[in-house]
Protein backbone atom coordinates (compact mmCIF):
# COMPACT_ATOMS: atom_id res chain seq x y z
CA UNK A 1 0.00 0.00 0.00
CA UNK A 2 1.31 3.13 -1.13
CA UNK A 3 2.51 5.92 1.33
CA UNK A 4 -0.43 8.77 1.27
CA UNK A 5 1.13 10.87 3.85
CA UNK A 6 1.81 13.80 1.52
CA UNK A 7 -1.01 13.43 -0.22
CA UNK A 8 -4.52 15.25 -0.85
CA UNK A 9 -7.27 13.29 -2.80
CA UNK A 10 -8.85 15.76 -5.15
CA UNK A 11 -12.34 14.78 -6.36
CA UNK A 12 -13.71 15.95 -10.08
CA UNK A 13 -16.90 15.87 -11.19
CA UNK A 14 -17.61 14.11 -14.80
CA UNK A 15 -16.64 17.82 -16.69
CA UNK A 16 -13.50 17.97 -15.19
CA UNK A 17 -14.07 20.62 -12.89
CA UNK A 18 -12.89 20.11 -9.03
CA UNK A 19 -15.29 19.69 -6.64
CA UNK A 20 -13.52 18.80 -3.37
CA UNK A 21 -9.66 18.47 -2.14
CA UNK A 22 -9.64 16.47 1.35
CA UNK A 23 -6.77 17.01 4.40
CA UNK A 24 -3.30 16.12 3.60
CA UNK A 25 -2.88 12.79 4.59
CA UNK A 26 -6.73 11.45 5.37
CA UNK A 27 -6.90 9.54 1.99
CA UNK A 28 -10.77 11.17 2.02
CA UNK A 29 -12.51 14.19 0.47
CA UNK A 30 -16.36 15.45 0.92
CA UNK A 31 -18.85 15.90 -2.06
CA UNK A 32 -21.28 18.44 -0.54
CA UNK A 33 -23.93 20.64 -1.94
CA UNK A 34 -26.04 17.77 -3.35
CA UNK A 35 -29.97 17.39 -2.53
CA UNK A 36 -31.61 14.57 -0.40
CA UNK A 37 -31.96 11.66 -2.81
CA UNK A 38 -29.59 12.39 -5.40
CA UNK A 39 -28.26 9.50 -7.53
CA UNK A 40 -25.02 9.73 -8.67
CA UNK A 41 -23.85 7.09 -11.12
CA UNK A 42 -21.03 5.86 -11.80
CA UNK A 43 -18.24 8.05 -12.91
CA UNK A 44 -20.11 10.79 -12.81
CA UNK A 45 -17.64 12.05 -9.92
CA UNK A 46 -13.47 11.10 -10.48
CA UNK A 47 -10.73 10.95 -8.11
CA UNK A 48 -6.64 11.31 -8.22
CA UNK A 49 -4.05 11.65 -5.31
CA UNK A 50 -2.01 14.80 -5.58
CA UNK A 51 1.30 14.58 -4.20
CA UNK A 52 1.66 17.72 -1.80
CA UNK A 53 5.20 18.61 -2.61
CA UNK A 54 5.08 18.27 -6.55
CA UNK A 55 1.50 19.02 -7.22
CA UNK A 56 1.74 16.22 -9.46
CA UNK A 57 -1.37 13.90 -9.98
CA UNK A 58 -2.19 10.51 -10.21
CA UNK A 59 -4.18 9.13 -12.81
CA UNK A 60 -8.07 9.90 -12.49
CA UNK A 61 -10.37 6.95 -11.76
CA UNK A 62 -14.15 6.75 -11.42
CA UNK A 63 -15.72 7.39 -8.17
CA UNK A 64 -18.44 4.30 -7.55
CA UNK A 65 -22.19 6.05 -7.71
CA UNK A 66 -24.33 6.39 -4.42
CA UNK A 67 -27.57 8.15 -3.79
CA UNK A 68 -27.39 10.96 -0.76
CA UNK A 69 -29.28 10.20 2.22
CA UNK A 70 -32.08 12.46 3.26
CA UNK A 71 -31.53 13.95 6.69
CA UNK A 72 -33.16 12.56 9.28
CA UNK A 73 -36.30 15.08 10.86
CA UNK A 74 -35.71 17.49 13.44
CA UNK A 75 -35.95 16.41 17.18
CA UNK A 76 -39.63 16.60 19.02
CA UNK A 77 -39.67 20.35 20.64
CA UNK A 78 -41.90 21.62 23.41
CA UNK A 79 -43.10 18.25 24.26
CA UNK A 80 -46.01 17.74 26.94
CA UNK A 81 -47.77 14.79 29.16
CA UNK A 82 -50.88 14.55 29.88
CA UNK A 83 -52.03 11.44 32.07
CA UNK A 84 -54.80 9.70 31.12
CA UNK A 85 -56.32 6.05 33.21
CA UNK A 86 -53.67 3.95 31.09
CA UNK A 87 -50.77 6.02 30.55
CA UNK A 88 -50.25 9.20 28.94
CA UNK A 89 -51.51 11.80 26.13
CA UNK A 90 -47.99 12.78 24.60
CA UNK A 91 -47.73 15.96 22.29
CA UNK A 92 -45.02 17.88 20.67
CA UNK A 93 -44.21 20.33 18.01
């Protein structure tokens, strides 16, 4: 396994254009700015290691597709109880 110390991985998306450059060193980068439920095939996205010292990259190669998750709702707010014979009459907003 190659030494990714001094690297960055740089992300493209299928035009050529970069999209996302992770930490030096982490071997990971972040596609953001994509809606809930998105499905990206693929190769629509690439990715290359650039060496931190020469700039030089490595060859592209296709990023696998995945569809973005949709968020999960916001958390129950101003919850209430009201007992009842059996238990309890639970509201929120």
């Amino acid at each position: 396994m190659a030494d990714r110390s001094n690297e960055t991985l740089v992300i493209y998306d299928k035009n050529g254009t970069k999209v996302a450059e992770g930490e030096l060193g982490t071997k990971s980068a972040t596609i953001t700015g994509l809606a809930a439920g998105t499905v990206v095939a693929d190769g629509d996205y690439q990715a290359a290691f650039k060496d931190a010292t020469t700039l030089k990259e490595s060859e592209k190669v296709d990023v696998k597709g995945f569809t973005v998750l949709a968020p999960a709702p916001e958390a129950p707010a101003d919850e209430s109880a009201t007992a009842t014979n059996d238990g309890a009459a639970v509201k929120a907003d």
